[in-house]
PDB file of N, CA and C in Angstrom:
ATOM      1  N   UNK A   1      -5.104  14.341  36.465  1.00  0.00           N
ATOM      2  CA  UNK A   1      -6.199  14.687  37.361  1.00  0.00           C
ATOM      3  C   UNK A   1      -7.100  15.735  36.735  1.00  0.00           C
ATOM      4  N   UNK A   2      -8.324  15.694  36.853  1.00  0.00           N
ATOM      5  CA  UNK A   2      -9.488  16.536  36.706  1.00  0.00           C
ATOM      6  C   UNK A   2      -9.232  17.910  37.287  1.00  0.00           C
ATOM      7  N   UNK A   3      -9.806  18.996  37.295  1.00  0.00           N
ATOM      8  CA  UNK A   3      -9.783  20.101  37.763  1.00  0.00           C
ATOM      9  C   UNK A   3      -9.974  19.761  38.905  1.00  0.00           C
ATOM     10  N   UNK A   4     -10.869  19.198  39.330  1.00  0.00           N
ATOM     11  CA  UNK A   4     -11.950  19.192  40.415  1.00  0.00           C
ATOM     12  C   UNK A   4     -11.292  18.229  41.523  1.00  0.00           C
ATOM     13  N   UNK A   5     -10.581  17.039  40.668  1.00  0.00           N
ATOM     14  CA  UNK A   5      -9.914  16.482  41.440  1.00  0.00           C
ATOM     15  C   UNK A   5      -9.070  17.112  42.249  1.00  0.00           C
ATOM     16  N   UNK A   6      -8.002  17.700  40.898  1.00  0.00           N
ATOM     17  CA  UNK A   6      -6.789  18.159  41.615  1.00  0.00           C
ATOM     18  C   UNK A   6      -7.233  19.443  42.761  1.00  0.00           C
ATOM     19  N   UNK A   7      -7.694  20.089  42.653  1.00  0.00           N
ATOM     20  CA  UNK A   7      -8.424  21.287  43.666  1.00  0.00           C
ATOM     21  C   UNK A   7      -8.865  20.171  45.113  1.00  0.00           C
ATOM     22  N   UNK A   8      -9.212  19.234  45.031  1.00  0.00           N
ATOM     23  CA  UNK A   8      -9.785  18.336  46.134  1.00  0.00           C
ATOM     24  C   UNK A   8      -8.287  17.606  46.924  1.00  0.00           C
ATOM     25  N   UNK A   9      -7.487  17.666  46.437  1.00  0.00           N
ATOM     26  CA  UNK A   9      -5.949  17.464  46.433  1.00  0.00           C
ATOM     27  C   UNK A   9      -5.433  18.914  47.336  1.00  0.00           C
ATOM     28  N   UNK A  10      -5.653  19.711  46.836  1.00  0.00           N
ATOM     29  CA  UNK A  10      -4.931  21.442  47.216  1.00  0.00           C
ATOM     30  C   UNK A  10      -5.530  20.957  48.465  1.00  0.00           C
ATOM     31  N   UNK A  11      -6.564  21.369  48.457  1.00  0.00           N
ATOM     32  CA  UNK A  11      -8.104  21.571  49.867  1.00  0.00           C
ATOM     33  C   UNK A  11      -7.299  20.474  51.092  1.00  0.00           C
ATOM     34  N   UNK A  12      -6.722  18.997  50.516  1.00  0.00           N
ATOM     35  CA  UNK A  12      -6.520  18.233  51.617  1.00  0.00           C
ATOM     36  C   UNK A  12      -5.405  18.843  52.553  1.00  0.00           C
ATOM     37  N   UNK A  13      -4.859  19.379  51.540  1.00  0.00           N
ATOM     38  CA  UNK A  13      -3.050  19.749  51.697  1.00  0.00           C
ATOM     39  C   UNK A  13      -3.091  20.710  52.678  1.00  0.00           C
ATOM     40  N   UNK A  14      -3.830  21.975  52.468  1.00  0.00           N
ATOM     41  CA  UNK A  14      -4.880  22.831  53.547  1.00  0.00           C
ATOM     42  C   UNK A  14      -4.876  22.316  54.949  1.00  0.00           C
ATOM     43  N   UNK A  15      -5.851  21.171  54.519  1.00  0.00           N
ATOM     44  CA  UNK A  15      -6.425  20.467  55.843  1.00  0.00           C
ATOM     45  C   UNK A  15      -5.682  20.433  56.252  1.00  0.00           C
ATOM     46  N   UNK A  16      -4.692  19.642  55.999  1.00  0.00           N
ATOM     47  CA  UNK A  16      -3.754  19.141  56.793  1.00  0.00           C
ATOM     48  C   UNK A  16      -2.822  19.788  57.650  1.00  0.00           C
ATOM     49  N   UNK A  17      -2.631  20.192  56.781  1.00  0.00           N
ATOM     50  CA  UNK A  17      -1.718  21.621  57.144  1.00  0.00           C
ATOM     51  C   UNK A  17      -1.969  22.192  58.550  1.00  0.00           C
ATOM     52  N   UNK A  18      -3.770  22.933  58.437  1.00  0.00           N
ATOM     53  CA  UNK A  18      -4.128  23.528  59.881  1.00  0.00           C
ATOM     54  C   UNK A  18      -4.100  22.142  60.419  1.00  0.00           C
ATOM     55  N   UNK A  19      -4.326  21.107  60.734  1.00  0.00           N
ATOM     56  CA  UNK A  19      -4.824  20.220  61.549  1.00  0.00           C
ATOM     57  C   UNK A  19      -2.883  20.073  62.294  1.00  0.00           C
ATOM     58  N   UNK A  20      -1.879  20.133  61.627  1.00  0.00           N
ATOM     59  CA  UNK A  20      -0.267  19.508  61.863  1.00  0.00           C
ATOM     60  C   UNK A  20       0.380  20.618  62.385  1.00  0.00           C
ATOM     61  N   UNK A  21      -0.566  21.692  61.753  1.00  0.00           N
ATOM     62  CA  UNK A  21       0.825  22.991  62.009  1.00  0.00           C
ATOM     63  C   UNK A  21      -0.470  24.240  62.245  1.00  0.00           C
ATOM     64  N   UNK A  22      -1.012  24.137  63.489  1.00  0.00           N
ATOM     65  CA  UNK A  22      -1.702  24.845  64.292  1.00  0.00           C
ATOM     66  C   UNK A  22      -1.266  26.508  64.240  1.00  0.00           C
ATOM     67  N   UNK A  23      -0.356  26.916  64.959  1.00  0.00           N
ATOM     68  CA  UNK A  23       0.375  28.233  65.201  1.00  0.00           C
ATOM     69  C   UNK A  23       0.896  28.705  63.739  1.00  0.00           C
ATOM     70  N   UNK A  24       1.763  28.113  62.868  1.00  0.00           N
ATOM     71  CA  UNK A  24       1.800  28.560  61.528  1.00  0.00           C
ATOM     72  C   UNK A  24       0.944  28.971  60.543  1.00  0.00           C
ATOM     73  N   UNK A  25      -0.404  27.958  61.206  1.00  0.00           N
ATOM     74  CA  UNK A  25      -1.455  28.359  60.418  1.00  0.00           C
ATOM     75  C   UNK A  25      -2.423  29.357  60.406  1.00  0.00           C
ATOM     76  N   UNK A  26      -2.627  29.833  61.423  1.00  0.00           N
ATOM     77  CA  UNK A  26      -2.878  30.525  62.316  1.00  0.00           C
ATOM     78  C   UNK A  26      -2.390  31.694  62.130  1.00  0.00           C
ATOM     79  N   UNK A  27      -0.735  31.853  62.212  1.00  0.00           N
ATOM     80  CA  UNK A  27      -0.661  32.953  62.229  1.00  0.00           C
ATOM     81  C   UNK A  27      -0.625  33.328  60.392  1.00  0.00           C
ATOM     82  N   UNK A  28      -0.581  32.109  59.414  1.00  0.00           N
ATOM     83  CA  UNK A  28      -0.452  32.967  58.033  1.00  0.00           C
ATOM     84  C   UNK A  28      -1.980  33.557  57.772  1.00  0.00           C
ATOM     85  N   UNK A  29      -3.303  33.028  59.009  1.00  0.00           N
ATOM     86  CA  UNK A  29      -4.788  33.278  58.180  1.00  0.00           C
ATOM     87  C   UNK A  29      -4.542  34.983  58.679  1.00  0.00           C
ATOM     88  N   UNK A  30      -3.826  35.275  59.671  1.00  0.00           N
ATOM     89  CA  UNK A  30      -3.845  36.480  60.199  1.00  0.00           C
ATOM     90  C   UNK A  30      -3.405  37.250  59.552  1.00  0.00           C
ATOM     91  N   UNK A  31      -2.258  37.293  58.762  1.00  0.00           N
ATOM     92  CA  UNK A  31      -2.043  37.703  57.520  1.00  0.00           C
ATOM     93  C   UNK A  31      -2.816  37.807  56.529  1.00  0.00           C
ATOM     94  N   UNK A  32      -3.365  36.850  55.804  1.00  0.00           N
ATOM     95  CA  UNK A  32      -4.141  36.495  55.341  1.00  0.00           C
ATOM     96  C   UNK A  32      -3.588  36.463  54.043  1.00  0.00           C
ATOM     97  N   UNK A  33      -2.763  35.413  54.482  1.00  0.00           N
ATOM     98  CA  UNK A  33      -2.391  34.913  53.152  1.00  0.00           C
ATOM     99  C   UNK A  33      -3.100  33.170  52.513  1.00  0.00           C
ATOM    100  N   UNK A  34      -3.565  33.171  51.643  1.00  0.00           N
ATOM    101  CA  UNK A  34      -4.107  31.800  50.993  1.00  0.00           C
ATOM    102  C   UNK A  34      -3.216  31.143  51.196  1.00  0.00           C
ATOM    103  N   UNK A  35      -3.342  30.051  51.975  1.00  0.00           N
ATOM    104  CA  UNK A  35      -1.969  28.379  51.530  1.00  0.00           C
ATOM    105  C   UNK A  35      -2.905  27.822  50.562  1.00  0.00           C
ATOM    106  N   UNK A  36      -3.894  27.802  49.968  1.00  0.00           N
ATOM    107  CA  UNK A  36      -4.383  27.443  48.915  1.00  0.00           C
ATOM    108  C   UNK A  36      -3.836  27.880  47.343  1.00  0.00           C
ATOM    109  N   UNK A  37      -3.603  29.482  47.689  1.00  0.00           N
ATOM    110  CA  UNK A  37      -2.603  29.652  46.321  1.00  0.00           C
ATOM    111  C   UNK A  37      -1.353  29.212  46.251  1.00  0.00           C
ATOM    112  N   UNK A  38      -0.938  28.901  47.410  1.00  0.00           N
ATOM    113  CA  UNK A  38       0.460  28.539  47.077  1.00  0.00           C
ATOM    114  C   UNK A  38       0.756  26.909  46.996  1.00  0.00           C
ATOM    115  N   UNK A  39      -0.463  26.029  47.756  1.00  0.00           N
ATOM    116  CA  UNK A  39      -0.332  24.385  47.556  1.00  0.00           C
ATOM    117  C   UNK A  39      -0.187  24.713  46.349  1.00  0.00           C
ATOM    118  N   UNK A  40      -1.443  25.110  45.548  1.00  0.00           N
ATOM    119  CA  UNK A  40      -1.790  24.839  44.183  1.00  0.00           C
ATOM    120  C   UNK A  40      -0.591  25.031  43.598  1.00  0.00           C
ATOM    121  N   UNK A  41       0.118  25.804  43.380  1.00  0.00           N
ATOM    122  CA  UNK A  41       1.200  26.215  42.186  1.00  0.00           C
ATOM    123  C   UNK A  41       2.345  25.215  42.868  1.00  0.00           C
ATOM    124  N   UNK A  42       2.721  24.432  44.494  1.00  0.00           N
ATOM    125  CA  UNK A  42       3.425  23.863  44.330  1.00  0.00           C
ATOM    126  C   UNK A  42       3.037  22.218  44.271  1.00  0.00           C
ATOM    127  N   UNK A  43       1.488  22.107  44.158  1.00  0.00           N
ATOM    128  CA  UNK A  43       1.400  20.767  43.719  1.00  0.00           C
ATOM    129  C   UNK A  43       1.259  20.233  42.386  1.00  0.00           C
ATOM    130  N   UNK A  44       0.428  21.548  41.525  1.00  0.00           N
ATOM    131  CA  UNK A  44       0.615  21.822  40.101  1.00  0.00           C
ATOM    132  C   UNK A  44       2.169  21.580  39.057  1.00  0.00           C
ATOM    133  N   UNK A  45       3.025  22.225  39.939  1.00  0.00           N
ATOM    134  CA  UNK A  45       4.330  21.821  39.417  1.00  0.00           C
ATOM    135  C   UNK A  45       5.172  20.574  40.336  1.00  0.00           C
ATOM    136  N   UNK A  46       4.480  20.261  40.989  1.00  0.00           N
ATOM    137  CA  UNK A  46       5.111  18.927  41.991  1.00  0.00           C
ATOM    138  C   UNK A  46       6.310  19.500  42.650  1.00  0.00           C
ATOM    139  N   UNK A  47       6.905  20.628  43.214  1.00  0.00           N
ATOM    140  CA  UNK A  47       7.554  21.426  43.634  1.00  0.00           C
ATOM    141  C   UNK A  47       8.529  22.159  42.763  1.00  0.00           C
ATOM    142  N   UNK A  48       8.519  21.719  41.380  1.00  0.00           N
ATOM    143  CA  UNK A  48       9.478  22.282  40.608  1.00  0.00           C
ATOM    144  C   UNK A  48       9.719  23.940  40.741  1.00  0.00           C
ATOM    145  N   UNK A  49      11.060  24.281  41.037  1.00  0.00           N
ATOM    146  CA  UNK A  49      11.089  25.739  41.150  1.00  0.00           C
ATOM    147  C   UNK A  49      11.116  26.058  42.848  1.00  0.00           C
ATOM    148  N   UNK A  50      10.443  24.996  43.702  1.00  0.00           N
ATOM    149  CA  UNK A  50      10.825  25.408  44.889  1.00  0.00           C
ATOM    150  C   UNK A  50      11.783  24.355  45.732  1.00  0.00           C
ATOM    151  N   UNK A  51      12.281  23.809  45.074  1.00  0.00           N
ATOM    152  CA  UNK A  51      13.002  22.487  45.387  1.00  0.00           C
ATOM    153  C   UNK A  51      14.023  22.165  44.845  1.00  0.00           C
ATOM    154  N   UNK A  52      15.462  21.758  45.030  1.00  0.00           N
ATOM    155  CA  UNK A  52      16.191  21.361  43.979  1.00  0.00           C
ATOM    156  C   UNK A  52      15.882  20.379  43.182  1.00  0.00           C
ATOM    157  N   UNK A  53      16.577  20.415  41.995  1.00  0.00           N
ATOM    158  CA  UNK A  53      15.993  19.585  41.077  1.00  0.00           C
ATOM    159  C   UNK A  53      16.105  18.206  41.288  1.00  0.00           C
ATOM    160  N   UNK A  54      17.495  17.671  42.205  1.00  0.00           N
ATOM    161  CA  UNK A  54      17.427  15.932  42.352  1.00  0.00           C
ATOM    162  C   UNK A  54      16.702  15.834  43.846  1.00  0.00           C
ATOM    163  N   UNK A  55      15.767  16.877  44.535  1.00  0.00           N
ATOM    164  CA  UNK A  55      15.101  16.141  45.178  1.00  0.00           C
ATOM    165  C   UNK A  55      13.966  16.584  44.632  1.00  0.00           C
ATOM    166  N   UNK A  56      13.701  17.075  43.381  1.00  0.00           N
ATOM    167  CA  UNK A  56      12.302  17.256  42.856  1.00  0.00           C
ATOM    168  C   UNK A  56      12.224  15.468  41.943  1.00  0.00           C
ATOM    169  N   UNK A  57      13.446  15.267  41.776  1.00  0.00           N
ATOM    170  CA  UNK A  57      13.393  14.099  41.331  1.00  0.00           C
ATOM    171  C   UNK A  57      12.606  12.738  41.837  1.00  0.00           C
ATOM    172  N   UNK A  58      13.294  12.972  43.303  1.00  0.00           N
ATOM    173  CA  UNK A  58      13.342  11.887  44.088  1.00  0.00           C
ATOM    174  C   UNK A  58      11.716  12.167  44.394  1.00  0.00           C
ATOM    175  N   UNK A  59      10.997  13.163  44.973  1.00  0.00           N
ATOM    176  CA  UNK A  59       9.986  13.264  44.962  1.00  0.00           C
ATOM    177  C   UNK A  59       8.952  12.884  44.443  1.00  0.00           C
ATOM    178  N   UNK A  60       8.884  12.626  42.708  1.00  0.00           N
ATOM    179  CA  UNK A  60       7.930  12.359  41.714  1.00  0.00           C
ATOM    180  C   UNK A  60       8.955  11.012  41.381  1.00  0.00           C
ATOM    181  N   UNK A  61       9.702  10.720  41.503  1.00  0.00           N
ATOM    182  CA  UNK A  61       9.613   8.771  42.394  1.00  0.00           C
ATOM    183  C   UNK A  61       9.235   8.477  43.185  1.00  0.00           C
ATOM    184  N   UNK A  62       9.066   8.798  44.388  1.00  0.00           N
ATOM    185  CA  UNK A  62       8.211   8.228  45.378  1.00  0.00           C
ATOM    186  C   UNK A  62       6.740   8.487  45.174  1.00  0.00           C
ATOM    187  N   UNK A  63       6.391   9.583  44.681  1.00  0.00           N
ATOM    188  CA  UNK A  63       4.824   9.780  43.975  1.00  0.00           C
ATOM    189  C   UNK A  63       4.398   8.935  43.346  1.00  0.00           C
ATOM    190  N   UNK A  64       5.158   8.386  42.050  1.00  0.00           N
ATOM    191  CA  UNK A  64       4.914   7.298  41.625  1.00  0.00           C
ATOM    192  C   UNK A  64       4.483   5.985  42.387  1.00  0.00           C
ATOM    193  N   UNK A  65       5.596   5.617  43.425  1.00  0.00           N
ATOM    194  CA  UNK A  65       5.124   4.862  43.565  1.00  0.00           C
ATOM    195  C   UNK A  65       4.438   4.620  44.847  1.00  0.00           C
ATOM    196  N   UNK A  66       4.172   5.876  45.745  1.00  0.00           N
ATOM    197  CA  UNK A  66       2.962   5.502  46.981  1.00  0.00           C
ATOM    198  C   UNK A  66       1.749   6.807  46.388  1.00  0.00           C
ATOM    199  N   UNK A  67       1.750   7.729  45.583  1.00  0.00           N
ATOM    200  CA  UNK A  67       1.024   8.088  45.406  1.00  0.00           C
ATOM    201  C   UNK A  67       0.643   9.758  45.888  1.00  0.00           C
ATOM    202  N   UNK A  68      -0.904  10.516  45.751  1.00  0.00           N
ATOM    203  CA  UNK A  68      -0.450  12.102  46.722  1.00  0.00           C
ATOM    204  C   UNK A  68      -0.119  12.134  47.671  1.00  0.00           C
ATOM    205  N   UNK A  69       0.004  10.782  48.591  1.00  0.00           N
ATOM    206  CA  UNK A  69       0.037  11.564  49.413  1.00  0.00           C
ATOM    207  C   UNK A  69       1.381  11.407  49.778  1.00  0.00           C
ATOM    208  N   UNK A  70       2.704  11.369  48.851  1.00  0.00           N
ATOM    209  CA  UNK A  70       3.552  11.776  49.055  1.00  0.00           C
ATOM    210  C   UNK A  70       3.950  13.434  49.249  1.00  0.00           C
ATOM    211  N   UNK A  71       3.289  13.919  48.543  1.00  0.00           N
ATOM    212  CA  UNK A  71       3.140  15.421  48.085  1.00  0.00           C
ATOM    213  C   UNK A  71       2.418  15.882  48.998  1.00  0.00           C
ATOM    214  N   UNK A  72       1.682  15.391  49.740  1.00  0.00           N
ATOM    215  CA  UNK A  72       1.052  16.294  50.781  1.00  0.00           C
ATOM    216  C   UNK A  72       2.753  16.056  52.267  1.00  0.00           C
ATOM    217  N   UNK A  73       3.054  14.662  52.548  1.00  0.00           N
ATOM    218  CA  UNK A  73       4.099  14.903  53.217  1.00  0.00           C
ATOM    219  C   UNK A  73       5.365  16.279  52.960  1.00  0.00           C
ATOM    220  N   UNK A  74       5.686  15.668  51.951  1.00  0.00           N
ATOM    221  CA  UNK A  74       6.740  17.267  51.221  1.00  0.00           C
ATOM    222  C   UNK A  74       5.949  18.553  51.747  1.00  0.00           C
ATOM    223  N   UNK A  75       4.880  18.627  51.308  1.00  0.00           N
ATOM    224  CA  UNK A  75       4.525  19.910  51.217  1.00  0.00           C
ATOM    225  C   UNK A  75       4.500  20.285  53.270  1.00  0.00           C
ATOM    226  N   UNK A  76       3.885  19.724  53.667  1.00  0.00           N
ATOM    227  CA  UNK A  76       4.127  20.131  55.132  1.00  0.00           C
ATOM    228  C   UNK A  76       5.520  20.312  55.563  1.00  0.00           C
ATOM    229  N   UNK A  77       6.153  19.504  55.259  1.00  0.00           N
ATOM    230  CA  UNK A  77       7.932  19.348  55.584  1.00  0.00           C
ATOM    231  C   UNK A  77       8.577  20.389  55.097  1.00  0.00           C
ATOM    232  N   UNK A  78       7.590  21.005  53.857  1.00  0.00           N
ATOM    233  CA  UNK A  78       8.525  22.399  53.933  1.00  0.00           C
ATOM    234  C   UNK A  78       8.306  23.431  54.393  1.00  0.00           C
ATOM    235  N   UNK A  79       6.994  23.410  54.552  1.00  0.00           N
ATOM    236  CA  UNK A  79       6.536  24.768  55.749  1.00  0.00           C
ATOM    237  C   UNK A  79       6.817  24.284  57.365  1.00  0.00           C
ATOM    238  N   UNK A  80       6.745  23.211  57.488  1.00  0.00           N
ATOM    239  CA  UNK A  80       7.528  22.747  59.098  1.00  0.00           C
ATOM    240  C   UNK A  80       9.188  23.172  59.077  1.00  0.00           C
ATOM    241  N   UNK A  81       9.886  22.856  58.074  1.00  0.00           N
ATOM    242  CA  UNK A  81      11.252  23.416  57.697  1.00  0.00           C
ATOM    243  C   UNK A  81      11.548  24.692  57.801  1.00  0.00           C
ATOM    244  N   UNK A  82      10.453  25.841  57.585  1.00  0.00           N
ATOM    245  CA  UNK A  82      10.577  27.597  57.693  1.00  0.00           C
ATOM    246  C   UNK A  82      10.051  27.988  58.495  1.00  0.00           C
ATOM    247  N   UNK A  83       9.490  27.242  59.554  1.00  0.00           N
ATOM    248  CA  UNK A  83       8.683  27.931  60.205  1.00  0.00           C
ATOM    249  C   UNK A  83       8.791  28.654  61.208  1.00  0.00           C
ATOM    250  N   UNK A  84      10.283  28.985  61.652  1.00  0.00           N
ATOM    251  CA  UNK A  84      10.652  29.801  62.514  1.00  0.00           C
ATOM    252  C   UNK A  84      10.352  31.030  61.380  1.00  0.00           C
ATOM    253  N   UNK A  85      11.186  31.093  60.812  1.00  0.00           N
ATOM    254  CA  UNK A  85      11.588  31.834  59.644  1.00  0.00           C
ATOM    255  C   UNK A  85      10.015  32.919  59.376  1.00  0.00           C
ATOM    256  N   UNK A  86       8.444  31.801  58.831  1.00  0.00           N
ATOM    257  CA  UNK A  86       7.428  31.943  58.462  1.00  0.00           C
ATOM    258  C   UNK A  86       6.936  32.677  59.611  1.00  0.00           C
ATOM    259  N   UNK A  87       7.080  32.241  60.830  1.00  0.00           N
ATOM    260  CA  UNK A  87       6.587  33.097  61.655  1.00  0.00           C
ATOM    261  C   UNK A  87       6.906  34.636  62.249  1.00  0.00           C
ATOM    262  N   UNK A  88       8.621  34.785  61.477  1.00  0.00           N
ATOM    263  CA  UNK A  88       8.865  36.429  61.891  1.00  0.00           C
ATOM    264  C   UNK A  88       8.167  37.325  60.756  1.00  0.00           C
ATOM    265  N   UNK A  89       7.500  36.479  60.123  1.00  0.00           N
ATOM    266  CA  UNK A  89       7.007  37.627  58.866  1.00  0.00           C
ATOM    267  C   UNK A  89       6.179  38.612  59.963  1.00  0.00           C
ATOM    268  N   UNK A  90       5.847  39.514  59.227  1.00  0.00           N
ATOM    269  CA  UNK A  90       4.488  40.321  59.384  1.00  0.00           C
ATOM    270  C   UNK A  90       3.278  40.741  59.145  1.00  0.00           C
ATOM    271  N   UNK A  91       3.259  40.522  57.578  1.00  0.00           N
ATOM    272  CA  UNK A  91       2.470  40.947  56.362  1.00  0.00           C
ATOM    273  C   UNK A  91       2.902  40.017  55.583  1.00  0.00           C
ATOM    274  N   UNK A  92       1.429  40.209  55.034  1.00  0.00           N
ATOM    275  CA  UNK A  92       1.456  38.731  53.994  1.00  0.00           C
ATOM    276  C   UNK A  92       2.518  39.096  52.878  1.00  0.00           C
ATOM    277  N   UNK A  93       2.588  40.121  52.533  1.00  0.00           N
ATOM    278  CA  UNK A  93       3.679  40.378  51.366  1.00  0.00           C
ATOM    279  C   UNK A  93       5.010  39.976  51.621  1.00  0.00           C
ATOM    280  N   UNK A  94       5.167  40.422  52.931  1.00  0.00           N
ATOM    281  CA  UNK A  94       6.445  39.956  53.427  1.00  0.00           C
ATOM    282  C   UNK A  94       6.701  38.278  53.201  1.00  0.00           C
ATOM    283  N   UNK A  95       5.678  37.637  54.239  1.00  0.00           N
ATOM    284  CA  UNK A  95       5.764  36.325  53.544  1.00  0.00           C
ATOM    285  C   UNK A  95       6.027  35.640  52.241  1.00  0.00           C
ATOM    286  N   UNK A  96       5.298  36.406  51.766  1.00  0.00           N
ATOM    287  CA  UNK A  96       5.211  35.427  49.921  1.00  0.00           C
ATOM    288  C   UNK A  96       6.822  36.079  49.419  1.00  0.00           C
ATOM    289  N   UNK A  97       7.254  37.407  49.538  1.00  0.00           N
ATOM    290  CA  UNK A  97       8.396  37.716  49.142  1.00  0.00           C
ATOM    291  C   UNK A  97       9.361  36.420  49.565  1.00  0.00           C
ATOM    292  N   UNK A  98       9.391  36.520  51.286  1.00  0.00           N
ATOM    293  CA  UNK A  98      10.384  35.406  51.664  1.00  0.00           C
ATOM    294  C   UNK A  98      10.294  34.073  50.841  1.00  0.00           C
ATOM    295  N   UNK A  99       8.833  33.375  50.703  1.00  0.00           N
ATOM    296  CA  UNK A  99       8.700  32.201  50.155  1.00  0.00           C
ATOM    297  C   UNK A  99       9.379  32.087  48.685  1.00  0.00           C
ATOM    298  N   UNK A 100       9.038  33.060  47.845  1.00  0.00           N
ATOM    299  CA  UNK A 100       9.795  33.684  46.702  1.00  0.00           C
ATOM    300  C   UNK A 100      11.137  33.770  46.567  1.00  0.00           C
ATOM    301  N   UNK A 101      11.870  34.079  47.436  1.00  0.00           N
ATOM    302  CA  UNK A 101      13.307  34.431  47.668  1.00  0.00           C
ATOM    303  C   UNK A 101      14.070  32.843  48.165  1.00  0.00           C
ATOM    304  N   UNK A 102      13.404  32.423  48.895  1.00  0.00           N
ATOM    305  CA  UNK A 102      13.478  30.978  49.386  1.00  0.00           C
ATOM    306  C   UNK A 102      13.459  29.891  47.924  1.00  0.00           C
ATOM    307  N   UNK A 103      12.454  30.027  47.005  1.00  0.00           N
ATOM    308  CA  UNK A 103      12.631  29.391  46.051  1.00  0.00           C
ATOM    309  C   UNK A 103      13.690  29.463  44.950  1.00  0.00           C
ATOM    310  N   UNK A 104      13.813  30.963  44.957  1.00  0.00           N
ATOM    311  CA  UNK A 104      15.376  30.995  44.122  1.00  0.00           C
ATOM    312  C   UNK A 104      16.085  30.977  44.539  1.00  0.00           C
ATOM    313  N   UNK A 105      16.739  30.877  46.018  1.00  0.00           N
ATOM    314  CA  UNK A 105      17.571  30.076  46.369  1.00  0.00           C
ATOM    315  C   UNK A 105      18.189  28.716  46.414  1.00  0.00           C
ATOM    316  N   UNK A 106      17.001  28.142  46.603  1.00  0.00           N
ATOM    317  CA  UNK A 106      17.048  26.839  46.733  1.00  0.00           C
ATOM    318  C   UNK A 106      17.305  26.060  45.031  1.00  0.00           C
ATOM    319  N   UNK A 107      16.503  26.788  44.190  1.00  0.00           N
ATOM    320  CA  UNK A 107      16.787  26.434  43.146  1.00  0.00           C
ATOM    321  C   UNK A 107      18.365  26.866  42.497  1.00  0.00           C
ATOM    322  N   UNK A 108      18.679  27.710  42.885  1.00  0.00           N
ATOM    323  CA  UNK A 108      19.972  28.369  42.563  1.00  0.00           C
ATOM    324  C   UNK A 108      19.609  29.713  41.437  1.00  0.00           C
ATOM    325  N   UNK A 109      18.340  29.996  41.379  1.00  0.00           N
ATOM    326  CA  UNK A 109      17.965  30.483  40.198  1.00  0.00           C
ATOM    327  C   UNK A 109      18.611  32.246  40.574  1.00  0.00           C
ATOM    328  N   UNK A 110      18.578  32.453  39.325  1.00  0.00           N
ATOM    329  CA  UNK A 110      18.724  34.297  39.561  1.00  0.00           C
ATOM    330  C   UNK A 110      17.914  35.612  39.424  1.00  0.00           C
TER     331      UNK A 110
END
């Protein structure tokens, strides 16, 4: 993908996002944290790093074969998945820490 493309990709993921998950979204603009920086780095790596690795697998197989907008499903499913969680934050730092901490978990990383 093109720059321009892939950025037109992030932007949908966005969309979507506020349009599915109203109150989450909502409350991260209040924060004010970007879901734009964070689609990007997890559509850029196709979730690698925030996902285990055999369902990062399974993921970029089904990409293959229906395409982004597998990756836009994932990507909602995992902020629908935290979102109790996403919503006791307070501060955006707090958030991205959790999201952070959440990824090396999940990965098993240290």
């Amino acid at each position: 993908l093109s720059g321009e493309r892939f950025m037109c990709h992030v932007e949908s993921l966005d969309t979507l996002f506020e349009a599915r998950c109203r109150t989450l979204y909502s409350h991260l603009r209040k924060l004010e944290v970007d879901m734009i920086d964070i689609f990007e780095v997890w559509l850029a790596r196709l979730f690698v790093g925030f996902l285990e690795y055999d369902i990062v697998l399974r993921i970029i197989d089904v990409f293959l074969l229906e395409g982004s907008k597998v990756l836009f499903r994932f990507g909602l499913a995992a902020m629908m998945m935290h979102k109790e969680s996403l919503l006791k934050c307070r501060t955006g730092s707090q958030l991205k820490t959790y999201l952070a901490k959440l990824m090396r978990t999940r990965t098993r990383a240290k």
